[in-house]
C-alpha atoms as a PDB file:
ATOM      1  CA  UNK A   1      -5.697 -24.628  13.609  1.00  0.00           C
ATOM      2  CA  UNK A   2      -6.161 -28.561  12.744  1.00  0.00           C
ATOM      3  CA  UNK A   3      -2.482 -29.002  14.484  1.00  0.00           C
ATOM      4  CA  UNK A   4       0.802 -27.850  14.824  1.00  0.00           C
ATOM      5  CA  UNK A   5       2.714 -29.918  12.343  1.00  0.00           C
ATOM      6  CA  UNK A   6       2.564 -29.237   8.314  1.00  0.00           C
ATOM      7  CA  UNK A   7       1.001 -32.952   8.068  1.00  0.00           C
ATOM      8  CA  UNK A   8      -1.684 -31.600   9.928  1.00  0.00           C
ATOM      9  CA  UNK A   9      -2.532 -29.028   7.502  1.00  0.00           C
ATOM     10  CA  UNK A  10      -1.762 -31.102   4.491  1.00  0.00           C
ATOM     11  CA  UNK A  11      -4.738 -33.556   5.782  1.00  0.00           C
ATOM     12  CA  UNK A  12      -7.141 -30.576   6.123  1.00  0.00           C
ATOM     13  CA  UNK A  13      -6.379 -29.326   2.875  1.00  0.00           C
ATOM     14  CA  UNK A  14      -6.765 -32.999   1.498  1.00  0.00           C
ATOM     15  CA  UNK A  15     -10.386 -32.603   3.481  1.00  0.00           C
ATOM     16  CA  UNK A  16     -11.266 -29.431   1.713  1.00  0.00           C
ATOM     17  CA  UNK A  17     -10.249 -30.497  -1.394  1.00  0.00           C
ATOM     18  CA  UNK A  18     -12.567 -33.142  -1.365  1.00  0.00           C
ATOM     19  CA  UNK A  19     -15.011 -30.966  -1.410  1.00  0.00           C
ATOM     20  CA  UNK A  20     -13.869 -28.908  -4.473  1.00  0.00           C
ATOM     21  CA  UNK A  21     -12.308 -25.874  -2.144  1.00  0.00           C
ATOM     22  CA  UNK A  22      -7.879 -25.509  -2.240  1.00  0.00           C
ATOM     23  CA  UNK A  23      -6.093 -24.338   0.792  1.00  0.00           C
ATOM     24  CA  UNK A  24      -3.242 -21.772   1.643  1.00  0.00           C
ATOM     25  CA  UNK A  25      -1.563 -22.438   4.191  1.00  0.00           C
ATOM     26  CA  UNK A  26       1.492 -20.737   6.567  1.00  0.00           C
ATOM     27  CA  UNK A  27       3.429 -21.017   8.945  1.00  0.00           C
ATOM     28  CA  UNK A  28       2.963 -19.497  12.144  1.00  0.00           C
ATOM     29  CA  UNK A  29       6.058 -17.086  13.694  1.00  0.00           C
ATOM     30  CA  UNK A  30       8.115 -13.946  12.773  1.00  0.00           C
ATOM     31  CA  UNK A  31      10.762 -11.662  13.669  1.00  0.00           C
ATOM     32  CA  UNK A  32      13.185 -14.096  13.274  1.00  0.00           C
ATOM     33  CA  UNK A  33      16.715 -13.407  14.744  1.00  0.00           C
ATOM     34  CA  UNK A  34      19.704 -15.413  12.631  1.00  0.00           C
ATOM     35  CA  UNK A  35      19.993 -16.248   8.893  1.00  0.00           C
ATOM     36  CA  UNK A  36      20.160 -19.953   9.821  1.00  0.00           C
ATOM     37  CA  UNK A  37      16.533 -19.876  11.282  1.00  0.00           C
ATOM     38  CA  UNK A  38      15.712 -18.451   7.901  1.00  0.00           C
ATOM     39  CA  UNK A  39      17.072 -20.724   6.008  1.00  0.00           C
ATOM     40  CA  UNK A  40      16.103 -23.803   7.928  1.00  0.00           C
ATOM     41  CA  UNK A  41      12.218 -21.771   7.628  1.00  0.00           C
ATOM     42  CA  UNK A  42      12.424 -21.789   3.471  1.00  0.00           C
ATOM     43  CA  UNK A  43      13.605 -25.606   3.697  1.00  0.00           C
ATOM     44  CA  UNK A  44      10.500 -26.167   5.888  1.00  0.00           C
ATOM     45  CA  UNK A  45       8.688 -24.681   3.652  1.00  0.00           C
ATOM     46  CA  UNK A  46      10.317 -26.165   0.625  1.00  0.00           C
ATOM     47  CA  UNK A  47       9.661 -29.713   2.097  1.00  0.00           C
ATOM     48  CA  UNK A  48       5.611 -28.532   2.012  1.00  0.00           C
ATOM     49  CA  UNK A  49       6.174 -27.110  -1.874  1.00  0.00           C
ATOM     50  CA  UNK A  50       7.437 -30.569  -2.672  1.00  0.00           C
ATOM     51  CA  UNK A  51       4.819 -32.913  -0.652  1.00  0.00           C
ATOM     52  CA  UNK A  52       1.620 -30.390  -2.018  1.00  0.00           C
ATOM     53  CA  UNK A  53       2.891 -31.171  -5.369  1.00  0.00           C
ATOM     54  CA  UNK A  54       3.767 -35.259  -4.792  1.00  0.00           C
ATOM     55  CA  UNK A  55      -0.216 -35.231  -3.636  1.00  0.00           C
ATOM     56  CA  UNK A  56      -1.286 -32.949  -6.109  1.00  0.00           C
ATOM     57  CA  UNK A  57      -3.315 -30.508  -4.048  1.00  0.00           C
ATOM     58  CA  UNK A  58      -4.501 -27.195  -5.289  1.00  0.00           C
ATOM     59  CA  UNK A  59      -2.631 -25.620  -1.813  1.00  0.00           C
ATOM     60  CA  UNK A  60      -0.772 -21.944  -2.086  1.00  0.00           C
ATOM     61  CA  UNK A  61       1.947 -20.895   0.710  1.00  0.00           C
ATOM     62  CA  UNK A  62       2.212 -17.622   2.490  1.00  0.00           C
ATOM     63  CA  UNK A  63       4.781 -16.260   3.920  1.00  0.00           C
ATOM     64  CA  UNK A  64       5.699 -13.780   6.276  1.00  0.00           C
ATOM     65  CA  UNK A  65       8.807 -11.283   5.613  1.00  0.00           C
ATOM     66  CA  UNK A  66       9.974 -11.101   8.935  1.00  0.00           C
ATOM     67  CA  UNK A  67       9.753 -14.485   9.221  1.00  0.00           C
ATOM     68  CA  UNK A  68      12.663 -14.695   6.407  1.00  0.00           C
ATOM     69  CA  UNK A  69      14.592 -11.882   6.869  1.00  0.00           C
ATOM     70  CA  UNK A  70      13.130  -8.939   6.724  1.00  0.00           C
ATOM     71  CA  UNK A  71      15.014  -7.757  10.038  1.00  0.00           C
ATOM     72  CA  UNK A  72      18.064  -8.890   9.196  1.00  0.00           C
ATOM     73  CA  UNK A  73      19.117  -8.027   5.489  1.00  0.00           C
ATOM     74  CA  UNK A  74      17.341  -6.949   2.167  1.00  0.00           C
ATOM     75  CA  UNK A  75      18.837  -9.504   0.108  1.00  0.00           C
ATOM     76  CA  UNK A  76      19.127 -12.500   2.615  1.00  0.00           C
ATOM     77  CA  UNK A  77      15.244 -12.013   2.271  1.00  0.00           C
ATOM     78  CA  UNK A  78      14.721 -11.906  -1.574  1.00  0.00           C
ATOM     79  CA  UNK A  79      16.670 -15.090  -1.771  1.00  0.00           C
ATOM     80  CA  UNK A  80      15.008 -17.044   0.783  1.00  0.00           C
ATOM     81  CA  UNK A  81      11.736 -15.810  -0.972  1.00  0.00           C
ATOM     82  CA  UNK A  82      12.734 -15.792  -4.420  1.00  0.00           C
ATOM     83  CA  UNK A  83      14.074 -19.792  -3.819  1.00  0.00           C
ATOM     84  CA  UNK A  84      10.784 -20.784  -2.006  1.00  0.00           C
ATOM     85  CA  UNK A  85       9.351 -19.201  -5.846  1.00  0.00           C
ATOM     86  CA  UNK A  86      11.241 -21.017  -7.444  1.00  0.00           C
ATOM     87  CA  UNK A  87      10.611 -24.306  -6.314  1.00  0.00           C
ATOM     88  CA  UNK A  88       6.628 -23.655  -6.778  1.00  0.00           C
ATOM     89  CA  UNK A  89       6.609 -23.003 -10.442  1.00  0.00           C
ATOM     90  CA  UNK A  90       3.569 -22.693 -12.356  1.00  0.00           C
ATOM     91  CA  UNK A  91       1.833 -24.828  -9.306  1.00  0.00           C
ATOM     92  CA  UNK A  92       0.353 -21.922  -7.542  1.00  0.00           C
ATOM     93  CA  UNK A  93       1.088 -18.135  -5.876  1.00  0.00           C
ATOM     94  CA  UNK A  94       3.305 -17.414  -2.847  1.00  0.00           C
ATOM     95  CA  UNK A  95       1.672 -14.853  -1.109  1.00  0.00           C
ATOM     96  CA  UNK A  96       3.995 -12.535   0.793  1.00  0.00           C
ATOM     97  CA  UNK A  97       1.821 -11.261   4.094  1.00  0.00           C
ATOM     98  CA  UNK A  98       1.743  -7.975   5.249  1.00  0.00           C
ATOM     99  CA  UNK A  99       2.930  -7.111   8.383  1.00  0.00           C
ATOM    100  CA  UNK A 100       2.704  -3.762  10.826  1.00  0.00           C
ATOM    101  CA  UNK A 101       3.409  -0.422   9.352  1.00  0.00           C
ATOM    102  CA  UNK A 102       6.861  -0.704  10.653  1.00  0.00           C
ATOM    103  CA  UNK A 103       7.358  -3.217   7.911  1.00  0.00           C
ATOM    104  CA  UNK A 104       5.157  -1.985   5.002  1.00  0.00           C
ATOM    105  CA  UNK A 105       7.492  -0.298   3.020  1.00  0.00           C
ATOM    106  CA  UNK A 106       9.964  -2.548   2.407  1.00  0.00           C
ATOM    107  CA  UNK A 107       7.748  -5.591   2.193  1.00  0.00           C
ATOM    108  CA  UNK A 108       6.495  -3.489  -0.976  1.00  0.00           C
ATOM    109  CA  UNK A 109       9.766  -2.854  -2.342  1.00  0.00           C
ATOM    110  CA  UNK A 110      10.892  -7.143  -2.242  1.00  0.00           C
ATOM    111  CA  UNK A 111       7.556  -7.457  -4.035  1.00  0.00           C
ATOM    112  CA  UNK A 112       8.745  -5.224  -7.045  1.00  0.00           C
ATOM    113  CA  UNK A 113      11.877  -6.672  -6.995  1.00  0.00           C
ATOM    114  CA  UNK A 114      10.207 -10.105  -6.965  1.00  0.00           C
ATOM    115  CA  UNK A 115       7.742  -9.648  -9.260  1.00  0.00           C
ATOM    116  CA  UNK A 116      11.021  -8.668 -11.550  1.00  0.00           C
ATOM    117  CA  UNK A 117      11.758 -12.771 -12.098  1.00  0.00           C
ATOM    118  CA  UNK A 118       8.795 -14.497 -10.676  1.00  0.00           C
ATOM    119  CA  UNK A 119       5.246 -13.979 -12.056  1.00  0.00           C
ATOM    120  CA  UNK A 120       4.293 -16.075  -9.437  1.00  0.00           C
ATOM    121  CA  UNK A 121       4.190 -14.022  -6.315  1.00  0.00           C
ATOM    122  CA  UNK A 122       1.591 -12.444  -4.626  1.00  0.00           C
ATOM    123  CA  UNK A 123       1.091  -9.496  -2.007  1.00  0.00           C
ATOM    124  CA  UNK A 124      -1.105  -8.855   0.636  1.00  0.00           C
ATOM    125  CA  UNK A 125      -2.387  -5.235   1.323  1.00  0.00           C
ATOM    126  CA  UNK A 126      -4.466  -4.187   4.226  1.00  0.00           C
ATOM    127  CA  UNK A 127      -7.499  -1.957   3.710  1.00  0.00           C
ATOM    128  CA  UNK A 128      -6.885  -0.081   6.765  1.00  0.00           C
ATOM    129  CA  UNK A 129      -3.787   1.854   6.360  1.00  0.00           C
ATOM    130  CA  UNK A 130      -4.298   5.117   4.711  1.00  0.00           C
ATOM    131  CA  UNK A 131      -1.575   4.724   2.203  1.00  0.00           C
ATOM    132  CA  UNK A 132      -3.077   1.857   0.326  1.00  0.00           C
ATOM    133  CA  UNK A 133      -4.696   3.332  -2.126  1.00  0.00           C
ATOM    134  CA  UNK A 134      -1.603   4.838  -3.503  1.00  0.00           C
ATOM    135  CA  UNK A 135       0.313   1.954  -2.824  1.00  0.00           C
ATOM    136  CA  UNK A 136      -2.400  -0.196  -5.169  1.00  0.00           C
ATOM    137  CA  UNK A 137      -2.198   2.634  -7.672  1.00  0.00           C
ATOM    138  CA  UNK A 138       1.397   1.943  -7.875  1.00  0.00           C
ATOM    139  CA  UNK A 139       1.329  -1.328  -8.311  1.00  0.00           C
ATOM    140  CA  UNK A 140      -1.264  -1.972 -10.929  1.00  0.00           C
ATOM    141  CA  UNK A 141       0.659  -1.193 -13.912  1.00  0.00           C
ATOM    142  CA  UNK A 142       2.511  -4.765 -12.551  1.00  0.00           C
ATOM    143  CA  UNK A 143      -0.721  -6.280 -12.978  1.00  0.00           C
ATOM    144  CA  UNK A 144      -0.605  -7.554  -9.425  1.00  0.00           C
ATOM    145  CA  UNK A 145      -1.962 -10.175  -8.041  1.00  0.00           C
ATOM    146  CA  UNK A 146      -3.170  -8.950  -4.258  1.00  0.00           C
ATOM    147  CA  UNK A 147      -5.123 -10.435  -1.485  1.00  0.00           C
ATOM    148  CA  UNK A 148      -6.824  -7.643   0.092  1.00  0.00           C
ATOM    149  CA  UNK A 149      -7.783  -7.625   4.257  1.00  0.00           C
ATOM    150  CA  UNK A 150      -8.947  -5.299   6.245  1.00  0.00           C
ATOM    151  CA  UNK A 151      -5.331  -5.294   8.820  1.00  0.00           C
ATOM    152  CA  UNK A 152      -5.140  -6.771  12.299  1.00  0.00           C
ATOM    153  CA  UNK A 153      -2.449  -4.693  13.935  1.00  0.00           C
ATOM    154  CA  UNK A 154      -2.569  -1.761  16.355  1.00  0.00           C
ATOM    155  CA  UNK A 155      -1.506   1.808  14.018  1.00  0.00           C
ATOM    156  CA  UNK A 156      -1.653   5.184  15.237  1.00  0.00           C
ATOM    157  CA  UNK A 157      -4.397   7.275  13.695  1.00  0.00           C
ATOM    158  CA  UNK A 158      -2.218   9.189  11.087  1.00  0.00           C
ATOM    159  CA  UNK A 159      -1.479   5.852   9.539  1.00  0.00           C
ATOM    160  CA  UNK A 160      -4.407   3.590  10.018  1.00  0.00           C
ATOM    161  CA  UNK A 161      -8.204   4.759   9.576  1.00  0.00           C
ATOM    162  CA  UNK A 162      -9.733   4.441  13.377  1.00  0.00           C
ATOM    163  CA  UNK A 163     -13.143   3.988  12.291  1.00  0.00           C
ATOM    164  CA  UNK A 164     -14.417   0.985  11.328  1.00  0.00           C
ATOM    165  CA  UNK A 165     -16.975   2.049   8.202  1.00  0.00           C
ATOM    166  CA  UNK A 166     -14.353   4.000   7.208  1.00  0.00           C
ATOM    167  CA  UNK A 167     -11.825   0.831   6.786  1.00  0.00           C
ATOM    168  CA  UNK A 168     -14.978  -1.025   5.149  1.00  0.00           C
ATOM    169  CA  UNK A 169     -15.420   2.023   2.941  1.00  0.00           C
ATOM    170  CA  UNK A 170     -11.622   1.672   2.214  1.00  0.00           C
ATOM    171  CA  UNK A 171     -11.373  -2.060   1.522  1.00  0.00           C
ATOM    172  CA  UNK A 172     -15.059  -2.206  -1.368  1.00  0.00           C
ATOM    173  CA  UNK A 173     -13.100   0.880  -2.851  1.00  0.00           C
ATOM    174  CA  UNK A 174      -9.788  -0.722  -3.359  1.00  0.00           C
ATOM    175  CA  UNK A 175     -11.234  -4.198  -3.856  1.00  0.00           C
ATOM    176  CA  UNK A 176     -13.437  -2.245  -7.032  1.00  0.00           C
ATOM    177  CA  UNK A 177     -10.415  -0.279  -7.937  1.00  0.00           C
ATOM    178  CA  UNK A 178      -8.645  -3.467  -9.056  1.00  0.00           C
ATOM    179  CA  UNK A 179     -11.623  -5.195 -10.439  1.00  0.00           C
ATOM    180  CA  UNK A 180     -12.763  -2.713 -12.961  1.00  0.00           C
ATOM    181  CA  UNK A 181      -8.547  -3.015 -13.572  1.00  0.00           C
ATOM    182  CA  UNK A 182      -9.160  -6.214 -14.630  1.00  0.00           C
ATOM    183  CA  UNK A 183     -12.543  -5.788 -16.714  1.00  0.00           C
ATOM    184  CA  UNK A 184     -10.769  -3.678 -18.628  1.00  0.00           C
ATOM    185  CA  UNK A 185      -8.040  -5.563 -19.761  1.00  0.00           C
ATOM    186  CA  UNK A 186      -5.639  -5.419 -17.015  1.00  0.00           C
ATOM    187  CA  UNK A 187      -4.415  -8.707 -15.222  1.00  0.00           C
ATOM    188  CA  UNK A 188      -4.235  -9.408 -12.037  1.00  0.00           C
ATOM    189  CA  UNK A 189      -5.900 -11.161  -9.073  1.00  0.00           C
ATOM    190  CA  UNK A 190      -7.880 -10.152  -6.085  1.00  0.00           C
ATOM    191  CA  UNK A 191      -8.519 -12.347  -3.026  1.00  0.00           C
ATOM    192  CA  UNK A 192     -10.979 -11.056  -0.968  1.00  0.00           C
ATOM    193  CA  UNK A 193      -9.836 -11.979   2.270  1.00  0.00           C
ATOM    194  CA  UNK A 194     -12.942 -11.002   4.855  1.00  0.00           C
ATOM    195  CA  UNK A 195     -15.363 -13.048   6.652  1.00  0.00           C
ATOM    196  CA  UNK A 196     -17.974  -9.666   5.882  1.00  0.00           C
ATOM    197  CA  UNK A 197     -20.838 -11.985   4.392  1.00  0.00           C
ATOM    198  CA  UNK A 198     -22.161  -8.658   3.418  1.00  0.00           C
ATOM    199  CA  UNK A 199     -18.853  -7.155   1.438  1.00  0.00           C
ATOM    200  CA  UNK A 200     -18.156 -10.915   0.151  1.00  0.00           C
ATOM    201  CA  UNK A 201     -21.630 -11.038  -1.052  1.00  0.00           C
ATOM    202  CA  UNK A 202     -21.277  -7.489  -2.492  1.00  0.00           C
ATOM    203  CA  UNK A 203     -17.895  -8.175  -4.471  1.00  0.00           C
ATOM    204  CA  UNK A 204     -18.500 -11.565  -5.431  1.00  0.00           C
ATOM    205  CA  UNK A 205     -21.471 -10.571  -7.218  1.00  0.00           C
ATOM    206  CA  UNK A 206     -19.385  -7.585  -8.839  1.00  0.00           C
ATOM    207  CA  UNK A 207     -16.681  -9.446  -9.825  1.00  0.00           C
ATOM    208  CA  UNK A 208     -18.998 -11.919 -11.320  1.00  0.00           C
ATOM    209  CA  UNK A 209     -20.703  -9.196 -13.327  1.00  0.00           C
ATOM    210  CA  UNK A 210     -17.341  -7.787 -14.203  1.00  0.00           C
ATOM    211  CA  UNK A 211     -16.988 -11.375 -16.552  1.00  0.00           C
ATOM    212  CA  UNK A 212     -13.971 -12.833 -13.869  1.00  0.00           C
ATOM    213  CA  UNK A 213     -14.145 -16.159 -13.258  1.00  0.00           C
ATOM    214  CA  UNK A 214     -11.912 -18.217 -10.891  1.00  0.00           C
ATOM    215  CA  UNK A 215      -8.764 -17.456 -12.875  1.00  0.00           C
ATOM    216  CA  UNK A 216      -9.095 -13.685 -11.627  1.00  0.00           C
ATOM    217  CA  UNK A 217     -10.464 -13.585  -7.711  1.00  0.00           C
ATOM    218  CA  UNK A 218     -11.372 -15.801  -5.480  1.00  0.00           C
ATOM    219  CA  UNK A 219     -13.011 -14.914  -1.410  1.00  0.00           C
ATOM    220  CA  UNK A 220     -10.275 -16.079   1.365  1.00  0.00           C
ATOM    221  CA  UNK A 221     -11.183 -16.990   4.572  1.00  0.00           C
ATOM    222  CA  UNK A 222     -10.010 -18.577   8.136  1.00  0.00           C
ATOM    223  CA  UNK A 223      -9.908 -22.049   8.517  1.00  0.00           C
ATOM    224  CA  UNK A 224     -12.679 -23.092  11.500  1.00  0.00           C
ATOM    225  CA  UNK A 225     -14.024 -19.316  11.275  1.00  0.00           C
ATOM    226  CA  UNK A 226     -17.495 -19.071   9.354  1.00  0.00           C
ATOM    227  CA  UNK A 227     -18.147 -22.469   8.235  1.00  0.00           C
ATOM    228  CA  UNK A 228     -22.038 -21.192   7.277  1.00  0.00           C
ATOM    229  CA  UNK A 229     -20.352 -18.501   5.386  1.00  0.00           C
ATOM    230  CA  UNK A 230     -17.792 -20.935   3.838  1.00  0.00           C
ATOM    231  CA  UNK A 231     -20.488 -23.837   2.865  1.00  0.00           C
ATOM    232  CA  UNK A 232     -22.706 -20.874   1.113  1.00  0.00           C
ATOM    233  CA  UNK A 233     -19.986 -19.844  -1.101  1.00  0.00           C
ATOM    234  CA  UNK A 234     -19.742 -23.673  -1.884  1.00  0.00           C
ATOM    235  CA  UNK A 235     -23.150 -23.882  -2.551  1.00  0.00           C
ATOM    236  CA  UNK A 236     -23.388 -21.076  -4.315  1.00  0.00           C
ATOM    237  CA  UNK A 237     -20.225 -22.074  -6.903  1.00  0.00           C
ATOM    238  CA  UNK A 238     -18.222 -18.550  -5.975  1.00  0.00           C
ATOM    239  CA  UNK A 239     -14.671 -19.531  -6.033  1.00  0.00           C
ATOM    240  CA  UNK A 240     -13.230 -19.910  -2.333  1.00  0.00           C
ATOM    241  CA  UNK A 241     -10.001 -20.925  -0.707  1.00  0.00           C
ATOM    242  CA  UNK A 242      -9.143 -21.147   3.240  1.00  0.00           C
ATOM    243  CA  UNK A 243      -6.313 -19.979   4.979  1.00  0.00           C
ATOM    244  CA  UNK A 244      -4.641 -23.011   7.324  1.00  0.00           C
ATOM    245  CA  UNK A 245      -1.968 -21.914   9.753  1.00  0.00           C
ATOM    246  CA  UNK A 246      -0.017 -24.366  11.944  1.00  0.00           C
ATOM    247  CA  UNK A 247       3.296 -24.218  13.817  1.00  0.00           C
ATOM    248  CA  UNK A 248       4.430 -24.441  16.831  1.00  0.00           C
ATOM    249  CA  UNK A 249       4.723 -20.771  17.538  1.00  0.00           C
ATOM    250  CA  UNK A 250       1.338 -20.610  17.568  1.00  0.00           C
ATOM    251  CA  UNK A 251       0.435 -19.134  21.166  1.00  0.00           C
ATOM    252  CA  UNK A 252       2.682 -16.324  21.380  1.00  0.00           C
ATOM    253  CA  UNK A 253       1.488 -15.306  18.070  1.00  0.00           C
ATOM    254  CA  UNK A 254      -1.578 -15.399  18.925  1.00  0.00           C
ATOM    255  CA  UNK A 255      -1.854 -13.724  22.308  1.00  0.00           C
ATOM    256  CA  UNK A 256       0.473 -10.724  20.424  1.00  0.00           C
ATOM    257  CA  UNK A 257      -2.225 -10.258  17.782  1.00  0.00           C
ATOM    258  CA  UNK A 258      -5.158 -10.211  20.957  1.00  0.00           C
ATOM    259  CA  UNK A 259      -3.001  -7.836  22.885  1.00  0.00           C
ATOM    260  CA  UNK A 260      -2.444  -5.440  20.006  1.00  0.00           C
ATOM    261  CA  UNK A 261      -5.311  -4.995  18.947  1.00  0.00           C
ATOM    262  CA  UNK A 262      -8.682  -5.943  21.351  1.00  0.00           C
ATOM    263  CA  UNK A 263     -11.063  -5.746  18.379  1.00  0.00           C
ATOM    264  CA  UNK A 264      -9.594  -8.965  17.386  1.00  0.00           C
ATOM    265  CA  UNK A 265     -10.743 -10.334  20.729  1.00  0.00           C
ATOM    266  CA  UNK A 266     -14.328  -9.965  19.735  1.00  0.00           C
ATOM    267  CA  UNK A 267     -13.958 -11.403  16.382  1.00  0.00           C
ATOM    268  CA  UNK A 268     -13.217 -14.570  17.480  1.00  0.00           C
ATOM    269  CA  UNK A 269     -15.641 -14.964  20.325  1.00  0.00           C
ATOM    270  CA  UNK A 270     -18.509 -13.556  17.724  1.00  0.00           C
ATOM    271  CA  UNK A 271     -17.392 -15.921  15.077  1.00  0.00           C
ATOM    272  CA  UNK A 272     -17.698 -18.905  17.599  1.00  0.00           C
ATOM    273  CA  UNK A 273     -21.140 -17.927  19.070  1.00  0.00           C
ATOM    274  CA  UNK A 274     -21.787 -17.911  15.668  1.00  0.00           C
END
C-alpha cells in the first residue's frame, strides 16, 4: 500500500500512469454492520469516481459486496452498487470482488441483476473453487467481463481444489475458455489477475494470438508485488493494470487473509526476497 488515504492512491496511480500503465484501486474492509456505513462507503467511493475523472486517469474501482451490503439486504446492496455504476459511466469497469464461498452465490446473482442496467460492471471469479467452471459457463452468454484469480481464502476440500497444479490447471482452462469466447465473436473481457510469470507469459501470448488487443484482456497485478514482472510486461507492450488498495482497515484485513490461509504467508515473503 502507498498509504491509507484515497489521495495516496490517486498519486500512485498518477505515477503509473506516467508510465503508460492505469490503476484499480479499492478500498480496504468488509462485513460491514449498518446501512449508514454503506452508504457513507459508496459516497467515499463516489468522491474517488469524481476526482479520477476531474484528473483524467485511466483508474477502475473495485468493490467488495460485503463491504456494501451484502450481509445486510439484497437490494440495499444493488443500489449502493448500481449508484457507484452510475456515477462511472462510460469512464471505466467496477469490478465487484469475490469473496469466501459463504458469499459466492449471491455475489453472482447482484452481478446478473447488475449487468441487467449497467454494461459497465465487472466480476471477479476465483480459479480455485470447483464450481467455476459452471459458474463461467453460465455467464458467458452475458458476454462478461471477468477478472480471473486463483482465490485467497481458506475452503474445505469439497468446494475448493487442495492442490495447487490442480488450481493452476483450473485457472489456464477457464482463462482459455473465455478467450477462444471472445475469438469467436463473443465479447467480453478477461483480466488475468496472477503474478505466475509463467501462466501470464502463457496467456498473454494466447490472447495475443487469439487477435485481442487491449480492448479485450489485460494481466492484473499487486501494487509493490513483482515490479520485474510488472516492468517486463511494460517493456514488452502487453497491456497491464495494478491493483492499489488503501484504507484504514488495512491491518485487520490483512492479518485475516494470513491467518486463513498460510500459503498467503509465503507469497509475500517470496515476492519480497524476490
Amino acid at each position: 500500500m502507498p498509504g491509507e488515504t484515497l489521495e495516496d492512491a490517486l498519486r500512485e496511480s498518477a505515477t503509473l500512469a506516467a508510465r503508460g500503465v492505469p490503476a484499480l484501486v479499492t478500498m480496504l474492509g468488509e462485513n460491514v454492520e449498518t446501512d449508514h456505513e454503506t452508504r457513507a462507503i459508496v459516497q467515499a467511493y463516489a468522491d474517488g469516481v469524481r476526482l479520477i475523472q476531474e484528473r483524467e486517469l485511466d483508474v477502475e474501482i473495485s468493490i467488495k459486496p460485503t463491504q456494501l451490503g451484502l450481509d445486510l439486504d439484497a437490494q440495499l446492496t444493488y443500489d449502493n452498487v448500481s449508484a457507484l455504476a452510475t456515477s462511472i459511466g462510460d469512464s471505466g469497469t467496477l469490478w465487484i470482488d469475490m469473496e469466501g464461498t459463504d458469499y459466492t452465490q449471491r455475489t453472482l446473482e447482484l452481478f446478473r441483476a447488475l449487468r441487467r442496467n449497467h454494461s459497465n460492471i465487472g466480476l471477479c471469479l476465483q480459479s480455485y473453487l470447483r464450481r467455476t467452471a459452471e459458474d463461467l459457463e453460465t455467464l458467458l452468454p452475458l458476454d462478461p467481463r471477468i477478472r480471473l484469480v486463483k482465490g485467497a481464502y481458506a475452503e474445505p476440500q469439497n468446494l475448493a481444489f487442495p492442490d495447487k497444479r490442480e488450481v493452476d490447471a483450473n485457472y489456464l482452462s477457464l482463462a482459455r475458455r473465455l478467450i477462444a469466447h471472445m475469438a469467436d465473436g463473443g465479447g467480453g473481457f478477461l483480466g488475468i489477475g496472477t503474478h505466475d510469470r509463467s501462466m501470464t507469459t502463457t496467456l498473454v501470448d494466447e490472447a495475443k494470438r487469439a487477435g485481442l488487443t487491449k480492448r479485450n484482456f489485460e494481466v492484473e497485478m499487486l501494487y509493490g508485488i513483482g515490479l520485474a514482472e510488472q516492468e517486463r510486461l511494460v517493456r514488452e507492450s502487453s497491456p497491464l493494470r495494478v491493483l492499489i488498495s488503501y484504507g484504514s482497515a488495512w491491518f485487520p484485513w490483512y492479518m485475516r487473509r494470513l491467518a486463513e490461509r498460510p500459503a498467503n504467508v509465503w507469497f509475500v515473503v517470496r515476492s519480497i526476497v524476490r
